[in-house]
Structure formats: structure tokens, C-alpha cells
PDB file of N, CA and C in Angstrom:
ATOM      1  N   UNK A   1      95.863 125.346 134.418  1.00  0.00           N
ATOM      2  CA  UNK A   1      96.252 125.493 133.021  1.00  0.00           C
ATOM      3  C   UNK A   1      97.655 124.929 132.831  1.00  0.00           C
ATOM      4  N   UNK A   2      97.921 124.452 132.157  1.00  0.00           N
ATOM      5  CA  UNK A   2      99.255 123.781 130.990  1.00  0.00           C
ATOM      6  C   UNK A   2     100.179 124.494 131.004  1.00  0.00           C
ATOM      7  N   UNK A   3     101.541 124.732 131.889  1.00  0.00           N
ATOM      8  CA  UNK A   3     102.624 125.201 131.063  1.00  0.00           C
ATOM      9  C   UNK A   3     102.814 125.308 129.920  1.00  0.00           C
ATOM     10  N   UNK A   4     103.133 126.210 128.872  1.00  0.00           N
ATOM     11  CA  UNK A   4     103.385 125.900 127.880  1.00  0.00           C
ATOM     12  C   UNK A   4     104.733 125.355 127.786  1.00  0.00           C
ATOM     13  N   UNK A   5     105.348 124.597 126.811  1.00  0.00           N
ATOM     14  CA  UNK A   5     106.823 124.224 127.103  1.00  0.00           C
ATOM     15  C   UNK A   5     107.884 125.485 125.927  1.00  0.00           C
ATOM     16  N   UNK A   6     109.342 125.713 126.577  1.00  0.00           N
ATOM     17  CA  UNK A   6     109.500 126.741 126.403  1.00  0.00           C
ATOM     18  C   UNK A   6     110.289 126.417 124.589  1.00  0.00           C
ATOM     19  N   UNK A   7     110.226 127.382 123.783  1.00  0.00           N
ATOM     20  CA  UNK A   7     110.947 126.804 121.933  1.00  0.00           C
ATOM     21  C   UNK A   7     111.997 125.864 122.190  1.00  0.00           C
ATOM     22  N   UNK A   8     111.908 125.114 121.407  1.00  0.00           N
ATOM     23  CA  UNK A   8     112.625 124.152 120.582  1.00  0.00           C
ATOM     24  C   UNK A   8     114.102 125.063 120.311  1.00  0.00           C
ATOM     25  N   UNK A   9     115.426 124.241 120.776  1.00  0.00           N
ATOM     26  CA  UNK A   9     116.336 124.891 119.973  1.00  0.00           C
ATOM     27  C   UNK A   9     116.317 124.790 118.634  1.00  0.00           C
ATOM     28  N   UNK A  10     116.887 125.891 117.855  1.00  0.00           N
ATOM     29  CA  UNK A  10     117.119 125.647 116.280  1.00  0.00           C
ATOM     30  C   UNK A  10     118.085 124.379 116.356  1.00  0.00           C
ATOM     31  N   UNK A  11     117.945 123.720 114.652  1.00  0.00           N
ATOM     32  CA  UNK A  11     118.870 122.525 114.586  1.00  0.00           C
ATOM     33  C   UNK A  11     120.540 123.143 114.264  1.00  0.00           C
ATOM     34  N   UNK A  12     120.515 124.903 113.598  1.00  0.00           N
ATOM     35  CA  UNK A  12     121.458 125.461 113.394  1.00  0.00           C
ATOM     36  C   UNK A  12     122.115 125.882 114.137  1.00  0.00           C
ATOM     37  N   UNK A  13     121.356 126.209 115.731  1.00  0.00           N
ATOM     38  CA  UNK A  13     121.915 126.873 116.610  1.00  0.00           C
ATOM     39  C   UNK A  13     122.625 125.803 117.066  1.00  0.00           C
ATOM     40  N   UNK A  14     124.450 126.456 117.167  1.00  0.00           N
ATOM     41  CA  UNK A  14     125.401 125.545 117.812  1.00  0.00           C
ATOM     42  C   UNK A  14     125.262 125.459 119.239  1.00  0.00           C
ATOM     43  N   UNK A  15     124.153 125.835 119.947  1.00  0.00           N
ATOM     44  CA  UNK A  15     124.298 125.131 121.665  1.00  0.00           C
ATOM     45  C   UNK A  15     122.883 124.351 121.721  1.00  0.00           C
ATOM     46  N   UNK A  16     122.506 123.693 120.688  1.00  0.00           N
ATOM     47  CA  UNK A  16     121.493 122.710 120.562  1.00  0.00           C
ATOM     48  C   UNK A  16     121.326 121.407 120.436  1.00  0.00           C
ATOM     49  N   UNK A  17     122.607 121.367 121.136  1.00  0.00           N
ATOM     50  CA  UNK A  17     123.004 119.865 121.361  1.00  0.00           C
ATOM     51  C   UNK A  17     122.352 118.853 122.078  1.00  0.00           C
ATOM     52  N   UNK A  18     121.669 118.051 121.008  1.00  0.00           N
ATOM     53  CA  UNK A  18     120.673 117.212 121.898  1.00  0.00           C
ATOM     54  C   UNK A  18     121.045 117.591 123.150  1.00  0.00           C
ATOM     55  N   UNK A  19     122.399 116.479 123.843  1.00  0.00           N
ATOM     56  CA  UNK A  19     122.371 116.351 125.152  1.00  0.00           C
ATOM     57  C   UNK A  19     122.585 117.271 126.034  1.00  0.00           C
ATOM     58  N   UNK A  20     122.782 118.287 125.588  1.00  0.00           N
ATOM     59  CA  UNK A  20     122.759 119.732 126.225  1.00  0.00           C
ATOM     60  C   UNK A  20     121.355 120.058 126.696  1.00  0.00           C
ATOM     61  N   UNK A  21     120.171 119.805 125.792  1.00  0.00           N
ATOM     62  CA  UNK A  21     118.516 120.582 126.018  1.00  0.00           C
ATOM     63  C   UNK A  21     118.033 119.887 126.961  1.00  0.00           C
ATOM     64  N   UNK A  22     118.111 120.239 128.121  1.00  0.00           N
ATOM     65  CA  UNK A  22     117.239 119.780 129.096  1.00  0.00           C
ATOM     66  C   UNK A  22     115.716 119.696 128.947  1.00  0.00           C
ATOM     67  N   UNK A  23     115.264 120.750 128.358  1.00  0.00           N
ATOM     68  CA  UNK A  23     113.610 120.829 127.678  1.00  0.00           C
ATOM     69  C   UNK A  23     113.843 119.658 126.556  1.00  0.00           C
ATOM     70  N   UNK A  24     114.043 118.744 126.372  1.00  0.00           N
ATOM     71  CA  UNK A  24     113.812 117.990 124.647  1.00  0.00           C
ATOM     72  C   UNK A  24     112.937 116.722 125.191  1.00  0.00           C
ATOM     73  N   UNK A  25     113.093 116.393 126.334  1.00  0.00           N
ATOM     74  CA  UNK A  25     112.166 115.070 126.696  1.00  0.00           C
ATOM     75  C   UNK A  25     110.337 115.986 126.661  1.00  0.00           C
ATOM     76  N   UNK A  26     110.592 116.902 127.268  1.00  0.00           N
ATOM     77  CA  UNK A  26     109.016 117.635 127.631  1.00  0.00           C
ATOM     78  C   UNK A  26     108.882 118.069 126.247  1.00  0.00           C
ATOM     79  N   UNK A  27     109.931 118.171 125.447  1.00  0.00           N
ATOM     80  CA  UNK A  27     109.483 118.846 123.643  1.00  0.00           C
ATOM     81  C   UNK A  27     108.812 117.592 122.891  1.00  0.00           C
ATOM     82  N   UNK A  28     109.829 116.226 123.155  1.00  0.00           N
ATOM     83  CA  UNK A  28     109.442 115.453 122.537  1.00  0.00           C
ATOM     84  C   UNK A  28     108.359 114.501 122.774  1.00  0.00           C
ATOM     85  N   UNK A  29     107.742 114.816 124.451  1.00  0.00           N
ATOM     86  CA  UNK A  29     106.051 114.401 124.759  1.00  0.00           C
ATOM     87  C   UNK A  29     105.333 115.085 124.439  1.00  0.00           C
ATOM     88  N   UNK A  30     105.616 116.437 124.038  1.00  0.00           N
ATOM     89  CA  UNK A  30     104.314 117.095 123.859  1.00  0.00           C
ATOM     90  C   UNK A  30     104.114 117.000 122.489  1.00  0.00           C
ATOM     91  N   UNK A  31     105.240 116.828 121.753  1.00  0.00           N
ATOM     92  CA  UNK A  31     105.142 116.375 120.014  1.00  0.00           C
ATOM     93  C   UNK A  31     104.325 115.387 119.789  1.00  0.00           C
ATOM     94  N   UNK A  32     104.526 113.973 120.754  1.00  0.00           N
ATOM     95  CA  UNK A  32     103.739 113.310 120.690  1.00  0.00           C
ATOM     96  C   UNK A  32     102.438 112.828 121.091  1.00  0.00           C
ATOM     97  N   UNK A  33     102.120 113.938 121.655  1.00  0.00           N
ATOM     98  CA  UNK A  33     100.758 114.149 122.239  1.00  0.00           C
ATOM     99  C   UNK A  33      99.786 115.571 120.938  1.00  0.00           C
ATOM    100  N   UNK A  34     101.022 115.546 120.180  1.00  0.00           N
ATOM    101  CA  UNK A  34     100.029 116.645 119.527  1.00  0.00           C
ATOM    102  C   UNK A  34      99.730 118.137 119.891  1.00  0.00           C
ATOM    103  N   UNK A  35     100.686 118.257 120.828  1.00  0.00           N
ATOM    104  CA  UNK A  35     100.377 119.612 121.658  1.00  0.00           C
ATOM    105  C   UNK A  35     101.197 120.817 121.465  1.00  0.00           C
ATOM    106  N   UNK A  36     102.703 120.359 120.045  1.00  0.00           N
ATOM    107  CA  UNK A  36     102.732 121.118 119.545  1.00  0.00           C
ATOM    108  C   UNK A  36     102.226 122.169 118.336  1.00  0.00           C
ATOM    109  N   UNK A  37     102.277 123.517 118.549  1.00  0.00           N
ATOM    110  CA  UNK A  37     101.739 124.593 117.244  1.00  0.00           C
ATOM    111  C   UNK A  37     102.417 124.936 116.812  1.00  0.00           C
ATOM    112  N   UNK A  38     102.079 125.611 115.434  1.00  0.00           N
ATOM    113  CA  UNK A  38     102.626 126.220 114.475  1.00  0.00           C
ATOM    114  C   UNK A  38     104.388 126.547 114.270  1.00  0.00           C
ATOM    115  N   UNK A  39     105.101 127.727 115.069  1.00  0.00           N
ATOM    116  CA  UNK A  39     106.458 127.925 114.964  1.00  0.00           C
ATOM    117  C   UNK A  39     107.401 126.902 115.598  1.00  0.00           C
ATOM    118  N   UNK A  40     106.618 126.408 117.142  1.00  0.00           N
ATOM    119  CA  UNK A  40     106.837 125.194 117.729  1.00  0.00           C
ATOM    120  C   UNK A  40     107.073 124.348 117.310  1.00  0.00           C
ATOM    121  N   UNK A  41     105.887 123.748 116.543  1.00  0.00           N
ATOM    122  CA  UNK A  41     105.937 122.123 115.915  1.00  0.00           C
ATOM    123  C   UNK A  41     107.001 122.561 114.582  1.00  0.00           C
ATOM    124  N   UNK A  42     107.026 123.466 114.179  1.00  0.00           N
ATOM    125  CA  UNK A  42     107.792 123.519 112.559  1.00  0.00           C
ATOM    126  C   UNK A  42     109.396 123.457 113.224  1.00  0.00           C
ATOM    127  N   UNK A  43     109.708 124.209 114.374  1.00  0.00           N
ATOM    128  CA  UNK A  43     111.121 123.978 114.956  1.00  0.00           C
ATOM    129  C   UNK A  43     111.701 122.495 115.210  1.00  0.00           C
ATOM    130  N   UNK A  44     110.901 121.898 115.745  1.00  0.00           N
ATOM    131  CA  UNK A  44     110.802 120.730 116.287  1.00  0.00           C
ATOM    132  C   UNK A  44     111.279 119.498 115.370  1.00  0.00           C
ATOM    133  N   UNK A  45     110.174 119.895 113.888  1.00  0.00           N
ATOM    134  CA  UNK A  45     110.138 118.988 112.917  1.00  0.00           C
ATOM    135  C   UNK A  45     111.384 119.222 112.450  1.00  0.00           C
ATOM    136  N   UNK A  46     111.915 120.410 112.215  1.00  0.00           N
ATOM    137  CA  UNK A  46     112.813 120.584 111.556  1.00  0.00           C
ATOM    138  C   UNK A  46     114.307 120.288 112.295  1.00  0.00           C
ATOM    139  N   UNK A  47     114.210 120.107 113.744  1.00  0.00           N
ATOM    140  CA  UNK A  47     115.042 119.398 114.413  1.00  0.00           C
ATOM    141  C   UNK A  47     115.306 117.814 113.917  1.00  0.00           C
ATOM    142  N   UNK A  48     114.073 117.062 114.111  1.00  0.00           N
ATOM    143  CA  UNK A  48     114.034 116.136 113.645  1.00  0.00           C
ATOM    144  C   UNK A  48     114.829 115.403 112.687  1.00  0.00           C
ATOM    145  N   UNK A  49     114.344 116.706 111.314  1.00  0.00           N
ATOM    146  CA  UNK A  49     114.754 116.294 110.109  1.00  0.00           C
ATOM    147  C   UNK A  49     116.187 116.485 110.484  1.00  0.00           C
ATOM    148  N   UNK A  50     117.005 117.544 110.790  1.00  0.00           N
ATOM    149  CA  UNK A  50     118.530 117.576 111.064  1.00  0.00           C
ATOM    150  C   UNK A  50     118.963 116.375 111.961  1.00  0.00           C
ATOM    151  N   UNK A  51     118.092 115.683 112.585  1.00  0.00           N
ATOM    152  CA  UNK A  51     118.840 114.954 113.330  1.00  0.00           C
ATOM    153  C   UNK A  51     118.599 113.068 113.200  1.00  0.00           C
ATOM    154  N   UNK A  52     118.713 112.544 112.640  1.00  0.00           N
ATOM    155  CA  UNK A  52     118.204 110.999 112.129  1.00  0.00           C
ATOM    156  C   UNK A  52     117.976 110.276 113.088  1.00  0.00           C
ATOM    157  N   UNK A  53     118.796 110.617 113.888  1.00  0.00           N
ATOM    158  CA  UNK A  53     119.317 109.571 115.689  1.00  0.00           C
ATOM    159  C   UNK A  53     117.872 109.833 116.090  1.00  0.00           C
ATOM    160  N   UNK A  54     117.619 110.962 116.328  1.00  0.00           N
ATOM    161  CA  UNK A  54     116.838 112.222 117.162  1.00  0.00           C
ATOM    162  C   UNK A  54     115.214 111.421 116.529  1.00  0.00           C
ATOM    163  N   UNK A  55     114.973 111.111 115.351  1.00  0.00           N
ATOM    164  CA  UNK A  55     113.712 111.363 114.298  1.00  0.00           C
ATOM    165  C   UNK A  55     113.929 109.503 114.699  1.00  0.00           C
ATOM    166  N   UNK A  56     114.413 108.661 114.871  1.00  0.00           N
ATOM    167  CA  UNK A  56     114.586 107.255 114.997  1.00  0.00           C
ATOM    168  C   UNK A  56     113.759 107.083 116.380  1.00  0.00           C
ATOM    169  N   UNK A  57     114.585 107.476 117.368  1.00  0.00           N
ATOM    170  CA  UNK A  57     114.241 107.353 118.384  1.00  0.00           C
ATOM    171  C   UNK A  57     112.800 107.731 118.725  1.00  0.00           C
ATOM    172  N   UNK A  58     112.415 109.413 118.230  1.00  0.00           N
ATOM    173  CA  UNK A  58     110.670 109.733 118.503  1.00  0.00           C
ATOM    174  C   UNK A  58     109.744 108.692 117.735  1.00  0.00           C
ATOM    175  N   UNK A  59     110.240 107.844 116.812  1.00  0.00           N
ATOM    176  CA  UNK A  59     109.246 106.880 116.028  1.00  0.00           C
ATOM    177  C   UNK A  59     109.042 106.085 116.436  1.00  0.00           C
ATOM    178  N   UNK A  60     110.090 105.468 117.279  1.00  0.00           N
ATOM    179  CA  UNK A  60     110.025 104.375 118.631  1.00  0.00           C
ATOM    180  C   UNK A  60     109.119 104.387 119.073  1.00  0.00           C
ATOM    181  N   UNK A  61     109.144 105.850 120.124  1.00  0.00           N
ATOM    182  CA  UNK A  61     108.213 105.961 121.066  1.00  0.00           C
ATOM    183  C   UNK A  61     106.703 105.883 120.288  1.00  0.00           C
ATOM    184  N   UNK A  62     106.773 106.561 119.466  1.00  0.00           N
ATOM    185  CA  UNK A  62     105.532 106.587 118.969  1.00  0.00           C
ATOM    186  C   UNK A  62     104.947 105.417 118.666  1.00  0.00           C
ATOM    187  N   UNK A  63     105.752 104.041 118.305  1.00  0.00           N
ATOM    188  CA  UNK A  63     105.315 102.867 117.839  1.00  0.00           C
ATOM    189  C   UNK A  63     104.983 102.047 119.735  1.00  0.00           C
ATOM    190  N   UNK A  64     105.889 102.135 120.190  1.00  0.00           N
ATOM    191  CA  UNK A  64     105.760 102.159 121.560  1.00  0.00           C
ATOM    192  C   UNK A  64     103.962 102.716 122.339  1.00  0.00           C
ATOM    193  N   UNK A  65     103.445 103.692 121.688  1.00  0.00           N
ATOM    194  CA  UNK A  65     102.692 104.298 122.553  1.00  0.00           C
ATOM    195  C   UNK A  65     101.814 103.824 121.621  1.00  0.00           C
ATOM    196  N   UNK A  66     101.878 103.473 120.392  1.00  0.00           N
ATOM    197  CA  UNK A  66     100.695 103.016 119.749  1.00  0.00           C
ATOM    198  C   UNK A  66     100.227 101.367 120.325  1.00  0.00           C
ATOM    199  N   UNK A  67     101.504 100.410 120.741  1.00  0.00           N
ATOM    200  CA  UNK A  67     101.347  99.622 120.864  1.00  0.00           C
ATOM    201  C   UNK A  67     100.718  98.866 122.290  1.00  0.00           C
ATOM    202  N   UNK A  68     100.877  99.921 123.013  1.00  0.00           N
ATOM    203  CA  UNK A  68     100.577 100.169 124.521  1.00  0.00           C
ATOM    204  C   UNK A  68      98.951 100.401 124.820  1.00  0.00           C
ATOM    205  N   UNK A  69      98.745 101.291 123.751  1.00  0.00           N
ATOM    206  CA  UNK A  69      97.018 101.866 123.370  1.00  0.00           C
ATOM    207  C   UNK A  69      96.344 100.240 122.823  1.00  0.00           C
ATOM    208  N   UNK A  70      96.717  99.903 122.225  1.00  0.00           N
ATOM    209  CA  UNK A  70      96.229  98.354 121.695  1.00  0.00           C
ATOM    210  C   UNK A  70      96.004  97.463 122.831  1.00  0.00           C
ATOM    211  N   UNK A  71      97.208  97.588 123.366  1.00  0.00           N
ATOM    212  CA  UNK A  71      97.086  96.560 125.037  1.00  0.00           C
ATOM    213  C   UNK A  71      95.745  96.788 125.723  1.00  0.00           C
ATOM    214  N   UNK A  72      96.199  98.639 126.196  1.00  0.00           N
ATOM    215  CA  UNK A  72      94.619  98.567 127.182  1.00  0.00           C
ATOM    216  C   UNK A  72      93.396  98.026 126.688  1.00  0.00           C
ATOM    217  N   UNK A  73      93.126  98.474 124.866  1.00  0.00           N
ATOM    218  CA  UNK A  73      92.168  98.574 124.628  1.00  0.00           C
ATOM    219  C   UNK A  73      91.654  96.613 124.717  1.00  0.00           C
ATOM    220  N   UNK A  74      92.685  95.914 124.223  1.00  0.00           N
ATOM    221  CA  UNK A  74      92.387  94.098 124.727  1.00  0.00           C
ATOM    222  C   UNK A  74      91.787  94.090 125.785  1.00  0.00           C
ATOM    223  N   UNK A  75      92.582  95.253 126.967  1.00  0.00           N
ATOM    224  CA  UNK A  75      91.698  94.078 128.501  1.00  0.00           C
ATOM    225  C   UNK A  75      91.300  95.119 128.622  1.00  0.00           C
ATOM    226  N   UNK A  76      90.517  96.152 127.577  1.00  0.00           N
ATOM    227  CA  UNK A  76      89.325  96.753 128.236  1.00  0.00           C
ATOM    228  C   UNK A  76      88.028  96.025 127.259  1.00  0.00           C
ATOM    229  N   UNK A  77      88.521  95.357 126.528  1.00  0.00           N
ATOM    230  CA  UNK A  77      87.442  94.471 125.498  1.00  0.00           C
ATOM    231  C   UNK A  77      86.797  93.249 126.634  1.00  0.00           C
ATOM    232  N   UNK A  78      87.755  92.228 127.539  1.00  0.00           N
ATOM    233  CA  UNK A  78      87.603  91.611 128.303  1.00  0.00           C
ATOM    234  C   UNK A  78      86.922  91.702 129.021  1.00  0.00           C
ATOM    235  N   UNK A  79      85.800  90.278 128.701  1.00  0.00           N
ATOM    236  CA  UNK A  79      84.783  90.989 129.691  1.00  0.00           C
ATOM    237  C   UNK A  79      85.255  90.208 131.033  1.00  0.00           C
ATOM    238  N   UNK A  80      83.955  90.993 132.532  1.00  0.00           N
ATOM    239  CA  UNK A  80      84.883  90.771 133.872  1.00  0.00           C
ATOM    240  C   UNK A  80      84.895  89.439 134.210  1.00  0.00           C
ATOM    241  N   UNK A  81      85.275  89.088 134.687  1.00  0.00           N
ATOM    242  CA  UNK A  81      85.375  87.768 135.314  1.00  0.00           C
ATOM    243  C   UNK A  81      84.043  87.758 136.506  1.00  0.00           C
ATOM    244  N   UNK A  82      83.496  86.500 135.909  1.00  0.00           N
ATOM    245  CA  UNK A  82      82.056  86.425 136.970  1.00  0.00           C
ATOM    246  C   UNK A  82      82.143  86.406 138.464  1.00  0.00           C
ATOM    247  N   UNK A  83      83.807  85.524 138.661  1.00  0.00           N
ATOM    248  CA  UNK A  83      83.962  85.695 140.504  1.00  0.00           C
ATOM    249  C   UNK A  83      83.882  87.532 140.690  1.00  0.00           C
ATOM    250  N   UNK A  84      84.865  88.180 139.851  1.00  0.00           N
ATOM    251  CA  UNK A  84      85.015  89.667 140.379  1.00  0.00           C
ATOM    252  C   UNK A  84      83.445  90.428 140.621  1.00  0.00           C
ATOM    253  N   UNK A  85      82.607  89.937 139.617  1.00  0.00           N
ATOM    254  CA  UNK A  85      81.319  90.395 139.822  1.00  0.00           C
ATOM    255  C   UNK A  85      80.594  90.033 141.257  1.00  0.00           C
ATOM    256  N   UNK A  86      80.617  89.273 141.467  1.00  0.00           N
ATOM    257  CA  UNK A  86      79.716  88.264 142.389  1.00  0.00           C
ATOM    258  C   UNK A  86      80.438  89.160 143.839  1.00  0.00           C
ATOM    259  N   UNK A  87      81.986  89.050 143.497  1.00  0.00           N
ATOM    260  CA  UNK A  87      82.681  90.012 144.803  1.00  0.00           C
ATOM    261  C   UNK A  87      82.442  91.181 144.794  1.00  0.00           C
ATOM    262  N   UNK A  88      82.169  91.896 143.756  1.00  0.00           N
ATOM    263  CA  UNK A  88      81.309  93.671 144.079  1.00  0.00           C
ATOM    264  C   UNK A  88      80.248  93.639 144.810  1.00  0.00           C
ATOM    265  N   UNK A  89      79.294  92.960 144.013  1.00  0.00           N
ATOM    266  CA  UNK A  89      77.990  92.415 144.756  1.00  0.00           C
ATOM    267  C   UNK A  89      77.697  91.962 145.663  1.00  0.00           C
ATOM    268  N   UNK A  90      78.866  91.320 146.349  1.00  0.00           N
ATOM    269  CA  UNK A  90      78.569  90.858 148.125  1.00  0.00           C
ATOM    270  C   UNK A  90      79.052  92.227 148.755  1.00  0.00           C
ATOM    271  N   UNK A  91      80.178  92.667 148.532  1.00  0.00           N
ATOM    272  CA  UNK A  91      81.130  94.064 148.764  1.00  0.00           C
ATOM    273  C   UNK A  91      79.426  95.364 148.938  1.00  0.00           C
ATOM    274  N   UNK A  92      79.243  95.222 147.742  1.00  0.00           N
ATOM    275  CA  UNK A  92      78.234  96.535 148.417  1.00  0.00           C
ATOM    276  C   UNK A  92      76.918  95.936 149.170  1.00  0.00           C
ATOM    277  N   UNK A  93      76.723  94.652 149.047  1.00  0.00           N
ATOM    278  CA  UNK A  93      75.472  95.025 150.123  1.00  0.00           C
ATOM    279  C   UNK A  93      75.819  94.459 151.511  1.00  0.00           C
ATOM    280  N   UNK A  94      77.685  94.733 152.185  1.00  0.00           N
ATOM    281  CA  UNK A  94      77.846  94.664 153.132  1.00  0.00           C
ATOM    282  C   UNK A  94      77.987  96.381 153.777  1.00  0.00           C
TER     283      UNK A  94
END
């Protein structure tokens, strides 16, 4: 089972200094995986919104991970190359 990851600092709370939260990389994958809930994700967002730098950067990634998903999906469209075939096919009936 999944750790859960532990709250989001508030954006009010003065020791929530980005570079202070050691948890904000594991906050900000699991944001983008969707794996935050309810009080979680609303902390989070609302970090966000307090922070522009903070809300720039997760859009990155996100454009980043969208653009990455596009890649595989090209050379999983590709079909195989007939030598690679022909080399399975000798491969298993040795």
C-alpha cells in the first residue's frame, strides 16, 4: 500500500517556505498524478495560488509530462521493424 504523503504546509504558515519543505517535491508528484484529496489537494492549490514561482513551475512539469506521454505514445504507434521480428523468431525457436 501507498504511503500517504504527509499535509501540505499552509501558504500562511510562516515556516512554509518553499525551500524549507522537504515533502513539496513528493506533494507536487502526487498533485500531478492526481493523488491528491479533498483538504490535501485544497492546501496545495491554495499554496499554489499564494505562490506564482511555485504555480509556474508545476505547469511546466505538467506540460513536460504531457509532452513525454505523446512521445511514447509515437513509438508505441510504430510499427516493429521486420529485421527485429525475424530476430524474435529465430531467438525462440533456438
Amino acid at each position: 500500500m501507498r504511503e500517504q504523503p504527509k499535509p501540505v504546509l499552509q501558504p500562511d504558515d510562516p515556516s512554509s517556505a518553499i525551500s524549507k519543505d522537504d515533502r513539496l517535491p513528493v506533494t507536487v508528484s502526487a498533485y500531478l498524478d492526481g493523488e491528491l484529496l479533498g483538504d490535501e489537494l485544497a492546501s496545495f492549490e491554495a499554496l499554489l495560488k499564494a505562490n506564482p514561482a511555485l504555480a509556474s513551475e508545476v505547469a511546466e512539469m505538467r506540460q513536460i509530462e504531457k509532452q513525454l506521454a505523446q512521445i511514447g505514445s509515437d513509438i508505441l504507434a510504430e510499427p516493429v521493424p521486420e529485421a527485429l521480428t525475424r530476430a524474435i523468431a529465430e531467438f525462440q525457436k533456438s
